[in-house]
Every structure is written in structure tokens, then in C-alpha cells.
Protein backbone atom coordinates (compact mmCIF):
# COMPACT_ATOMS: atom_id res chain seq x y z
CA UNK A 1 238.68 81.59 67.69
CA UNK A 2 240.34 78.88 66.01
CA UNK A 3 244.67 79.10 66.13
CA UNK A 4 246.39 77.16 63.81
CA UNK A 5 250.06 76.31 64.11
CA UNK A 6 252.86 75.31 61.48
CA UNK A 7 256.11 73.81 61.06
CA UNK A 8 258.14 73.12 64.54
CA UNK A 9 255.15 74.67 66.17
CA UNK A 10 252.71 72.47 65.44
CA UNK A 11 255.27 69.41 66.59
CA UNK A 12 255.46 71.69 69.97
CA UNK A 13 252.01 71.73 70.50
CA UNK A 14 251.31 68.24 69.34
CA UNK A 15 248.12 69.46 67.21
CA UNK A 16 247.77 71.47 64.43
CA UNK A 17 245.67 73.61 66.18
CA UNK A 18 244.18 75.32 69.27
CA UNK A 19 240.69 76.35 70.25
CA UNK A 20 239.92 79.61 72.15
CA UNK A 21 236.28 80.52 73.50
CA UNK A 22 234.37 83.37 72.11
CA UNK A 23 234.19 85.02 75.75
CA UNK A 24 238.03 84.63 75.93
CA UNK A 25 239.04 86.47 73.03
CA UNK A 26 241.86 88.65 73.59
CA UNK A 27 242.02 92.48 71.97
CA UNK A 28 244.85 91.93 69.49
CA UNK A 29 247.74 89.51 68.42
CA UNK A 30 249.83 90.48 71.37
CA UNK A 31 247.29 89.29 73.92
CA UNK A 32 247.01 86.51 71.92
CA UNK A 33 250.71 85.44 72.14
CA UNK A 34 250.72 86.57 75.88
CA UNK A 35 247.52 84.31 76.32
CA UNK A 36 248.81 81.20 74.62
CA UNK A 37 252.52 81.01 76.31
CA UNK A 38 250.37 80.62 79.67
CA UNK A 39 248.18 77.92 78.12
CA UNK A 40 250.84 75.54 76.28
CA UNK A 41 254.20 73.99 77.01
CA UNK A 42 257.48 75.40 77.73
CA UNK A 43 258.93 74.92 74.69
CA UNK A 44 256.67 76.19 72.24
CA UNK A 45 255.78 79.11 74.88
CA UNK A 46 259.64 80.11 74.20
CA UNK A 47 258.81 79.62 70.48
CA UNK A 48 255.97 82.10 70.63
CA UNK A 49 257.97 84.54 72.41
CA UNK A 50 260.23 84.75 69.45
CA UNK A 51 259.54 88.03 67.62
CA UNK A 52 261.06 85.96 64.35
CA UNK A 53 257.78 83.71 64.60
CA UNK A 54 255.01 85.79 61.97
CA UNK A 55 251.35 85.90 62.68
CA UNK A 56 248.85 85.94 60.23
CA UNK A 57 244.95 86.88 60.91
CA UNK A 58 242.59 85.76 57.90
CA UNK A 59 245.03 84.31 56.40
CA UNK A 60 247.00 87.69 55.58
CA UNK A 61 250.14 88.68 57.55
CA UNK A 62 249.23 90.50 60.71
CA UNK A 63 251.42 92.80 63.42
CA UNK A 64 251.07 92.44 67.28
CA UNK A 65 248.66 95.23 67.21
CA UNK A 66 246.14 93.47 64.84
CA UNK A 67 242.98 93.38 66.48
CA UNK A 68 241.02 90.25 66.61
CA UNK A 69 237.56 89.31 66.53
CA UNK A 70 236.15 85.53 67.95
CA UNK A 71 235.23 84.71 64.30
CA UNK A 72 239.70 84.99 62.82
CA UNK A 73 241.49 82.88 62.36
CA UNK A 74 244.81 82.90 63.47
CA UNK A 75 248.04 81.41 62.14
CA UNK A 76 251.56 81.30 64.06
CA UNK A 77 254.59 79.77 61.69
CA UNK A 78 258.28 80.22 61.64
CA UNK A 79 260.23 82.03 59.01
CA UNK A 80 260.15 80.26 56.27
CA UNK A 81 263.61 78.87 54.05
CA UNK A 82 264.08 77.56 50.83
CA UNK A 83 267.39 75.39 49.32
């Protein structure tokens, strides 16, 4: 499963995204988001904890309860602004 990040996020992580093994796939986005604050730093970790931070699976907005296959893909970005 690949995860991409945006924005701050990707500065947290230091990548733009994250690889997760086929055999490791967790059941939905939840899992996910519980999966990936024990894999990266503290900071972003605290970022992904934040219920204001969206998910999207396929490239279409997706809840915590989104079930995922090995094959998404899976995008984590900030609320977004505009000026």
C-alpha cells in the first residue's frame, strides 16, 4: 500500500511518501492512522492524531471506517486555506 503525505505532513515525515507491505495491511483508515503514529515521528504522529487532518483512499475523500485493500492508495493532508 503506498501512503502519500501533503503539506506540513510531508515536511514531518521528510518524504512524500510511505510504503506499507501487502501482508501488513490494516482493515480500514483507522488502523491505518493507529498503524502509522507507531511507525513515524512524534510530531507528525500528533499530526495524524488530529481528526482535522482528511484522508482520502483512491484519490476520493474517505472516513475512518473506509476499508482498505493492499492495492489503495492512501492520502493524509491538512485542511486546506485559501487568501
Amino acid at each position: 500500500m503506498k501512503i502519500l503525505f501533503f503539506a506540513r505532513l510531508r515536511e514531518l515525515l521528510g518524504s512524500d511518501c510511505f510504503e506499507i507491505a501487502d501482508a501488513d495491511c490494516p482493515a480500514d483508515v483507522a488502523a491505518l492512522r493507529a498503524m502509522l503514529r507507531l511507525s513515524v515521528n512524534a510530531q507528525l504522529a500528533e499530526s495524524l492524531a488530529d481528526p482535522n487532518v482528511f484522508c482520502a483512499v483512491n484519490q476520493k475523500v474517505a472516513g475512518e471506517d473506509q476499508t482498505l485493500k493492499s492495492s489503495d492508495e492512501v492520502a493524509f493532508f491538512p485542511p486546506m486555506t485559501g487568501g
